[in-house]
N, C-alpha and C. Protein backbone atom coordinates (compact mmCIF):
# COMPACT_ATOMS: atom_id res chain seq x y z
N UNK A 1 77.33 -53.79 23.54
CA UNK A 1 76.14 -52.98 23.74
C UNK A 1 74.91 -53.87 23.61
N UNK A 2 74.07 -53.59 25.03
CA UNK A 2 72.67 -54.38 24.20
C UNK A 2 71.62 -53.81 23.35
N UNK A 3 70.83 -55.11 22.49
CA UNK A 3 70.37 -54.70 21.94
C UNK A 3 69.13 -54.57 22.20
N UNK A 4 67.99 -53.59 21.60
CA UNK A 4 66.84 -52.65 21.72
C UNK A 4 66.76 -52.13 22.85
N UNK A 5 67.61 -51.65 23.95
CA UNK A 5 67.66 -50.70 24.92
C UNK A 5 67.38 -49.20 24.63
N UNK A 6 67.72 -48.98 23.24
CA UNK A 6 67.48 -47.75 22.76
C UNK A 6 65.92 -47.44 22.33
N UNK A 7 65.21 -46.57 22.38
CA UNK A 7 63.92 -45.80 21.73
C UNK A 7 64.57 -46.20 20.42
N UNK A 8 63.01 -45.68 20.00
CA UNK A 8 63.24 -46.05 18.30
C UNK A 8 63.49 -44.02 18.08
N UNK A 9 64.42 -43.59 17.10
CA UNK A 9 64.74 -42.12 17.13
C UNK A 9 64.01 -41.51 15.76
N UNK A 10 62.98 -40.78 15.31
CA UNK A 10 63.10 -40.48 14.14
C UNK A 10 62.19 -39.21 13.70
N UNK A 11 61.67 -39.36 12.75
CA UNK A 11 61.41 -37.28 12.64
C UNK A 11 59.76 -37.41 12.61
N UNK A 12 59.62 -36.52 13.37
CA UNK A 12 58.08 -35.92 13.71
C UNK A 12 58.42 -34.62 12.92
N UNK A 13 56.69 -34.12 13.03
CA UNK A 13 56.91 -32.84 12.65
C UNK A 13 55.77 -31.91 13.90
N UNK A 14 56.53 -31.07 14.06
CA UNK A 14 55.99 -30.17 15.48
C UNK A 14 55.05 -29.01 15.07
N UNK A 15 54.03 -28.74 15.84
CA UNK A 15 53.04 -27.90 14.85
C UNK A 15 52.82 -27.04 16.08
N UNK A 16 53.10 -25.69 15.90
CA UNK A 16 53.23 -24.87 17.01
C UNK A 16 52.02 -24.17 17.05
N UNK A 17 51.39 -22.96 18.03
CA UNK A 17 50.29 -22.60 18.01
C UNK A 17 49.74 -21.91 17.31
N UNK A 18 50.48 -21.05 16.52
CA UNK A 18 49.90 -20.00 15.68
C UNK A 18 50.11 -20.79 14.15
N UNK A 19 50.30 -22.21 14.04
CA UNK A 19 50.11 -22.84 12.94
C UNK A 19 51.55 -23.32 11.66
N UNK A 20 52.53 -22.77 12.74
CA UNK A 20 53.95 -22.87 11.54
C UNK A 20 54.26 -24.12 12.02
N UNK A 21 54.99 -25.10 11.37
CA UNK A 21 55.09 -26.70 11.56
C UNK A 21 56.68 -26.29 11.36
N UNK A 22 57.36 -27.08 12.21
CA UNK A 22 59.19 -27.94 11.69
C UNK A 22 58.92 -29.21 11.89
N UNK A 23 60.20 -30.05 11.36
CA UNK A 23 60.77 -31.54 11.67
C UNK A 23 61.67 -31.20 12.37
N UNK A 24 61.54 -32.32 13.25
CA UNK A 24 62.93 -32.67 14.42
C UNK A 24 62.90 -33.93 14.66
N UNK A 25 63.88 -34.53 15.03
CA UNK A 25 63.94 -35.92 15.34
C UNK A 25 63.87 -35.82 16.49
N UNK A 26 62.84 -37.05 16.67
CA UNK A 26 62.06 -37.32 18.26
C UNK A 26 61.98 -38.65 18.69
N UNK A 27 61.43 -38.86 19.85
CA UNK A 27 61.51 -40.55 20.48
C UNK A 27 59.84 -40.41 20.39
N UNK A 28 59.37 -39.69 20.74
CA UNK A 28 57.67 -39.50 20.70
C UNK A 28 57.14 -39.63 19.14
N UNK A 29 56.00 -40.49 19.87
CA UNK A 29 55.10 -41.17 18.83
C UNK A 29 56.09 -41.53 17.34
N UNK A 30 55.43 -41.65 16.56
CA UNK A 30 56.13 -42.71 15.31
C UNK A 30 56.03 -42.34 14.33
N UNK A 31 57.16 -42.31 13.07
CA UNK A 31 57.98 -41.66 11.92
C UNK A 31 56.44 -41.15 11.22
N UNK A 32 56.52 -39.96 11.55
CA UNK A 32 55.94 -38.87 10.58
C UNK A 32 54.89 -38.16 11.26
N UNK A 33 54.24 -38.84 12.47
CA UNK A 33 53.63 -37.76 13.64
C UNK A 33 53.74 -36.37 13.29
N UNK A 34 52.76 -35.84 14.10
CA UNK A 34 52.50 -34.27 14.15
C UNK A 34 52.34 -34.31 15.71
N UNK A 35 53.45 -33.85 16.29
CA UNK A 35 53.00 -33.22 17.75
C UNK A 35 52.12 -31.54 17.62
N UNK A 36 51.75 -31.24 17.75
CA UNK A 36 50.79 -30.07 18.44
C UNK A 36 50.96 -29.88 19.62
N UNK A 37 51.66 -28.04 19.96
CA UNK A 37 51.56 -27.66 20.96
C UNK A 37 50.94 -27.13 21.74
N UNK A 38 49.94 -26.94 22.93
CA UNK A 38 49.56 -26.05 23.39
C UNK A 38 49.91 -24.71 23.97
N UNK A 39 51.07 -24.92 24.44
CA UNK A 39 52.00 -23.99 24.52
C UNK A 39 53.19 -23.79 24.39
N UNK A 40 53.86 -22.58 23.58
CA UNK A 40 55.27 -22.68 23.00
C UNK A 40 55.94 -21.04 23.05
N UNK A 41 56.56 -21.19 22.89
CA UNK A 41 57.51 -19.89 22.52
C UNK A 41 56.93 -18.77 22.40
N UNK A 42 56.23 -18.75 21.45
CA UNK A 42 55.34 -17.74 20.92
C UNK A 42 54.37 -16.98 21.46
N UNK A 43 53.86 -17.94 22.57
CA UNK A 43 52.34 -18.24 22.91
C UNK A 43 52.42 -17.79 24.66
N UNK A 44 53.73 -18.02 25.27
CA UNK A 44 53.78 -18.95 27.15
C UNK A 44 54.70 -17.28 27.54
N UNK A 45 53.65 -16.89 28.45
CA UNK A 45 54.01 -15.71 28.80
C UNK A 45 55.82 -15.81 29.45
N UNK A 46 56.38 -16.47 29.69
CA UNK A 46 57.76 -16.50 30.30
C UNK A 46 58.68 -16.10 28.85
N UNK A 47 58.24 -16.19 27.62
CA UNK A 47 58.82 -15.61 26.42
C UNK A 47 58.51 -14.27 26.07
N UNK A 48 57.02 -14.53 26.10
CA UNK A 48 56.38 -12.75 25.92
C UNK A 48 56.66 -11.98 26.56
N UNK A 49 56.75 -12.06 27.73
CA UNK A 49 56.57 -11.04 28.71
C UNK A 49 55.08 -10.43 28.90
N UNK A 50 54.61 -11.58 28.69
CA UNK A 50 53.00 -10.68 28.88
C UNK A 50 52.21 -11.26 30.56
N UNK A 51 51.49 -9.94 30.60
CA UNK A 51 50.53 -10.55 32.18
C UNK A 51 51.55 -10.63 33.18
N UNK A 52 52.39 -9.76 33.33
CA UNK A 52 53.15 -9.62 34.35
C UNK A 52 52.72 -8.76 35.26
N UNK A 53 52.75 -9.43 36.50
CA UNK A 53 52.28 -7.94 37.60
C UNK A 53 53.45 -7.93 38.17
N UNK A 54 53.34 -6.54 38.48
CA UNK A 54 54.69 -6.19 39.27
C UNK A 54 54.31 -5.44 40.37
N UNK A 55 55.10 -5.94 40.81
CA UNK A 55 54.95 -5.87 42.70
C UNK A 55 56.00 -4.56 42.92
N UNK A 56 56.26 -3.29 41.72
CA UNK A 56 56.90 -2.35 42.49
C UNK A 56 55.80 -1.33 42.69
N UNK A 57 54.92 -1.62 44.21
CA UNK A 57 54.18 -0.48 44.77
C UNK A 57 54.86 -0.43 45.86
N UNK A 58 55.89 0.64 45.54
CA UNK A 58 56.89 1.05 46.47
C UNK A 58 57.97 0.10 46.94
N UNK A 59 58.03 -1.33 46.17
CA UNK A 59 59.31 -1.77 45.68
C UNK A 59 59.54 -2.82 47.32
N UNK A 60 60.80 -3.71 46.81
CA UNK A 60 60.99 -4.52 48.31
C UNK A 60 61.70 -3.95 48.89
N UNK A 61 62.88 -2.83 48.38
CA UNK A 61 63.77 -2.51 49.13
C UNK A 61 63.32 -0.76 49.77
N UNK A 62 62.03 -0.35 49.35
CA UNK A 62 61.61 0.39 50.15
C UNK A 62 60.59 -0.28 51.32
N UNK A 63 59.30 -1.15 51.07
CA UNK A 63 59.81 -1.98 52.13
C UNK A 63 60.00 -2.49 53.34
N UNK A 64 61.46 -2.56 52.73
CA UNK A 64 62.39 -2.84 53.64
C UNK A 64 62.65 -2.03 54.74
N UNK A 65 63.43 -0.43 54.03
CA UNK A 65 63.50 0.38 54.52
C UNK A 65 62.50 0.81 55.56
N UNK A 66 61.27 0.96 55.45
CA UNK A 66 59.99 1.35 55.95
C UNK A 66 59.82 0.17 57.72
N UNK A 67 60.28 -0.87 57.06
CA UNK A 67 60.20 -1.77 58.01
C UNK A 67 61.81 -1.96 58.95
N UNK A 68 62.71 -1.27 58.15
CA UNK A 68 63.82 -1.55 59.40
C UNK A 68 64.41 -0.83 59.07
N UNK A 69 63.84 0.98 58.71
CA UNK A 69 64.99 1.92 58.50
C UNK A 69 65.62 2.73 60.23
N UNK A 70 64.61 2.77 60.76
CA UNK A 70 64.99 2.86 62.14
C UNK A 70 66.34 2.52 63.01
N UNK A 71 66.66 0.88 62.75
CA UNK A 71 67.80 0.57 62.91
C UNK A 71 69.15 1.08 62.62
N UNK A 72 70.05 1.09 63.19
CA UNK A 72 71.11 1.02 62.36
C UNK A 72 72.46 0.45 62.79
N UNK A 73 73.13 0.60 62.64
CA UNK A 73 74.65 -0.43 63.00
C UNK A 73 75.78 0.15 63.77
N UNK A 74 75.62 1.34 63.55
CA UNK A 74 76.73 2.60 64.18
C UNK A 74 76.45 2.26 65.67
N UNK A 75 77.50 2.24 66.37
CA UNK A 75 77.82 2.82 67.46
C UNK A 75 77.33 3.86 68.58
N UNK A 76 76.60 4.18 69.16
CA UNK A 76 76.35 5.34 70.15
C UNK A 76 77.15 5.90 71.22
């Protein structure tokens, strides 16, 4: 194996937005760092569920319907 190919590995401590801190071992910045997040778990609407618009004004599969209920597949 060669040698110093590897990052140096060791523990930061992560400081999330609403102010609660853990340790984790990290390759970023150097033994005893504080990363700070701007956005995390807590905070990033894809967790919350917040600020979602929803596009059911009358939905895709109505639509759909609206736009190709006319058709159909049967036979005459």
């Amino acid at each position: 194996m060669k040698i110093d190919t590897h990052p140096d590995y060791h523990m930061i401590t992560v400081q999330m937005t609403d102010g609660s801190t853990f340790e984790t071992r990290s390759t970023w910045g150097k033994e005893g760092d504080t990363l700070q997040l701007d956005i995390d778990p807590s905070s990033h609407p894809a967790w919350t569920g917040g600020n979602q618009r929803l596009l059911d004004q009358g939905g895709q599969v109505a639509r759909f319907n609206k736009r190709f209920g006319g058709l159909s597949l049967k036979k005459s």
